[in-house]
Structure formats: C-alpha cells, structure tokens
N, C-alpha and C. Protein backbone atom coordinates (compact mmCIF):
# COMPACT_ATOMS: atom_id res chain seq x y z
N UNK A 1 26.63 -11.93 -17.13
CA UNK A 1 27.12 -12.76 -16.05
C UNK A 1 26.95 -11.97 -14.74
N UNK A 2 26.95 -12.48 -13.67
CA UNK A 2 26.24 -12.06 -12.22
C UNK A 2 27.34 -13.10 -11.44
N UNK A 3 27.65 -11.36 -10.21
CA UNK A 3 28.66 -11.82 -9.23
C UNK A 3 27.87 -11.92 -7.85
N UNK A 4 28.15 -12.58 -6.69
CA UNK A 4 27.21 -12.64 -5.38
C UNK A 4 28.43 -12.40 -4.35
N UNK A 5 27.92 -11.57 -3.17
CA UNK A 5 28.49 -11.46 -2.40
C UNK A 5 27.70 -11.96 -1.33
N UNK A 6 28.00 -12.55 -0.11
CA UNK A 6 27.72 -12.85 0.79
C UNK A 6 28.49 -11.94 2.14
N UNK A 7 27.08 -11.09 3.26
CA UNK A 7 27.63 -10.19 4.12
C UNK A 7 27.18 -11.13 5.12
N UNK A 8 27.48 -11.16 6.15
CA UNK A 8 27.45 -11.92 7.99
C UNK A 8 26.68 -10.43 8.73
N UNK A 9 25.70 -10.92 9.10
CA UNK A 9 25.64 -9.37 10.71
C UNK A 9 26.51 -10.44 11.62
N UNK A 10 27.01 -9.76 11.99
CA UNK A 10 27.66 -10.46 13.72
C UNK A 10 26.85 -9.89 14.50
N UNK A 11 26.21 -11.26 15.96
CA UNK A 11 25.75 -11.15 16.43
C UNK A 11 26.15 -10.03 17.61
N UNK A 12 26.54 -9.41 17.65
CA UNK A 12 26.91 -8.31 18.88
C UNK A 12 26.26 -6.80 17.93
N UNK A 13 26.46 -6.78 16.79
CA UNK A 13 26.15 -5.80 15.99
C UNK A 13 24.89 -4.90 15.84
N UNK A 14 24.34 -4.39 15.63
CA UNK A 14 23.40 -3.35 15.77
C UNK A 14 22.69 -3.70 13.89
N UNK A 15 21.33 -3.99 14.19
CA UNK A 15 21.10 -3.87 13.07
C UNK A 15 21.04 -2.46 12.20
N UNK A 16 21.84 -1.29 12.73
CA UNK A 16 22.06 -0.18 12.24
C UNK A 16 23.42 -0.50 11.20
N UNK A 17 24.05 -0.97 11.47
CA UNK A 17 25.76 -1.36 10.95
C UNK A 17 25.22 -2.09 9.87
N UNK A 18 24.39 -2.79 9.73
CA UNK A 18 23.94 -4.33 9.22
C UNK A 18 23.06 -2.81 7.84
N UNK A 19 22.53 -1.79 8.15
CA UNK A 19 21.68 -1.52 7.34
C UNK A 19 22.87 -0.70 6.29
N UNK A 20 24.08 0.23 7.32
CA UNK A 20 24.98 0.80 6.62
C UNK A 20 25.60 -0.01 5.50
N UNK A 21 26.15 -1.39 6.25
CA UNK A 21 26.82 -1.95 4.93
C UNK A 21 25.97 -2.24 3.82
N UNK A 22 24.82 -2.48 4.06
CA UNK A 22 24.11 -3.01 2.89
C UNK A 22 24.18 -1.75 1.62
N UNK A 23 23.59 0.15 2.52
CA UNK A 23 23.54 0.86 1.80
C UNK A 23 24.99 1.43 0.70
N UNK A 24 26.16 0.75 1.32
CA UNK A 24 27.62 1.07 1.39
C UNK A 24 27.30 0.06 0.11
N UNK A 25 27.49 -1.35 -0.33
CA UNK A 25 27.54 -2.11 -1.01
C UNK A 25 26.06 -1.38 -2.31
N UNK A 26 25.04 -0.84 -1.71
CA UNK A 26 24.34 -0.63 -3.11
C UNK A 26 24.76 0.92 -3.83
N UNK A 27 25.78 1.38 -2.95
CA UNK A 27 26.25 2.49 -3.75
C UNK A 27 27.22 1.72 -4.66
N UNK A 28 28.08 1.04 -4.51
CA UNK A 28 28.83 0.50 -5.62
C UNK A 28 27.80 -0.38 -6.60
N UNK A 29 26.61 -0.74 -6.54
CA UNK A 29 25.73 -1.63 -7.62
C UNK A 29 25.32 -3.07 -6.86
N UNK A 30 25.47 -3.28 -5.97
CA UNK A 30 25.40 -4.25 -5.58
C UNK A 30 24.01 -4.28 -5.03
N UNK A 31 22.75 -4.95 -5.08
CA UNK A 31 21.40 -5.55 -5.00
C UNK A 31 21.10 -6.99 -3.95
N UNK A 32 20.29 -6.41 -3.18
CA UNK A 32 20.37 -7.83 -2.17
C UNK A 32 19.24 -8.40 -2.73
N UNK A 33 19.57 -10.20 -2.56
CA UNK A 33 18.96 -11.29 -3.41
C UNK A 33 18.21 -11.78 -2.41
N UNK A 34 18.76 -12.07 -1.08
CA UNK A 34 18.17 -12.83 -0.29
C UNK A 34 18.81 -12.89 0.91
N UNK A 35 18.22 -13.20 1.82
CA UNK A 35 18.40 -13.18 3.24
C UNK A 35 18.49 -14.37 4.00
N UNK A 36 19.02 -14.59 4.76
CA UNK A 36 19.02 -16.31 5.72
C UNK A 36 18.87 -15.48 6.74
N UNK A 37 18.00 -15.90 7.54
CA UNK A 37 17.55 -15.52 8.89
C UNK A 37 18.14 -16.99 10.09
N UNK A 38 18.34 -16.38 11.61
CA UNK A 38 19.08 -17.46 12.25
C UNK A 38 17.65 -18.30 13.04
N UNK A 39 16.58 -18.53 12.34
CA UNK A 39 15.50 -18.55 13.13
C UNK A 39 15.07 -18.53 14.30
N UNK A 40 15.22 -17.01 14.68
CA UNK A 40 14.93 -16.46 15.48
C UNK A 40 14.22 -15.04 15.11
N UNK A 41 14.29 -14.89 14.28
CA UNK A 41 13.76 -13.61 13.29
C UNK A 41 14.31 -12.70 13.11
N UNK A 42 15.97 -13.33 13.30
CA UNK A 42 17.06 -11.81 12.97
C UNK A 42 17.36 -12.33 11.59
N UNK A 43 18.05 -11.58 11.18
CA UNK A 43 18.75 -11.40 9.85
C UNK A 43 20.11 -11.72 10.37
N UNK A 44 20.54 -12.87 9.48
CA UNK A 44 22.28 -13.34 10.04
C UNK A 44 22.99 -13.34 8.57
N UNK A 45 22.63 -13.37 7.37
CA UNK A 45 23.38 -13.10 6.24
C UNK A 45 22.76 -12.44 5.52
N UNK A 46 23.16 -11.90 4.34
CA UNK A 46 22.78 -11.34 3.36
C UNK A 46 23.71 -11.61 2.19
N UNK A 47 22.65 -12.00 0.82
CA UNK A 47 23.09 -12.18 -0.43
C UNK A 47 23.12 -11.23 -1.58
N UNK A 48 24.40 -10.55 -2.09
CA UNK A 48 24.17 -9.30 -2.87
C UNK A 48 24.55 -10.22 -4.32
N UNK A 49 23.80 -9.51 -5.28
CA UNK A 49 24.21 -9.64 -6.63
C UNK A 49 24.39 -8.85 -7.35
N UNK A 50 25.17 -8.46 -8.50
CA UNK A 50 25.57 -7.65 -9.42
C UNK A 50 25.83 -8.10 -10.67
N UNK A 51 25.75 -7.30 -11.84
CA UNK A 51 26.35 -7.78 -13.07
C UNK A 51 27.65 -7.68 -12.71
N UNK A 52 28.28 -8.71 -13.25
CA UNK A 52 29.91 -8.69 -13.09
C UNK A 52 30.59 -7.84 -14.10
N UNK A 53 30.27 -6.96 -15.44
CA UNK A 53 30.60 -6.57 -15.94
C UNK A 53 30.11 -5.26 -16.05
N UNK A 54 29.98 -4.45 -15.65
CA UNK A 54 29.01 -3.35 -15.35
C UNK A 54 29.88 -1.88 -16.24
C-alpha cells in the first residue's frame, strides 16, 4: 500500500526552500510522483509517494 503527500511552493519562496523540502521529505523515504506546474513554468505543487508500511 502507498501513501501521497502533497507539498505547495508558495509563491514568494525561493525555489531553493522548494528543493530543501523535497530533499528533507526523501530523507524520510518519500519519492516525488509528479509535479503541477502554475503554467507559467514554475513548479507550484509537488506529489510525494511512499510505501505506507516501510
């Protein structure tokens, strides 16, 4: 079974913050699935997945 997290960049944010949390979330196991962009060609969410039972 597989858990998803969903992260937000806020727009004021630095896509530096945006890269920390991601690396912060794949130290605990967590794998990004997919991206929604705000079409504009930023990155405005991110989709992590994990086994839920790990």
């Amino acid at each position: 079974m597989k858990e998803y997290k969903i992260i937000k960049k806020d727009f004021w944010k630095k896509n530096a913050h945006l890269e920390d949390t991601i690396n912060q979330y794949a130290r605990e196991g967590w794998e990004v699935k997919s991206t929604v962009g705000d079409g504009h060609g930023n990155i405005s969410r991110v989709i992590l997945e994990r086994d839920k039972y790990r």
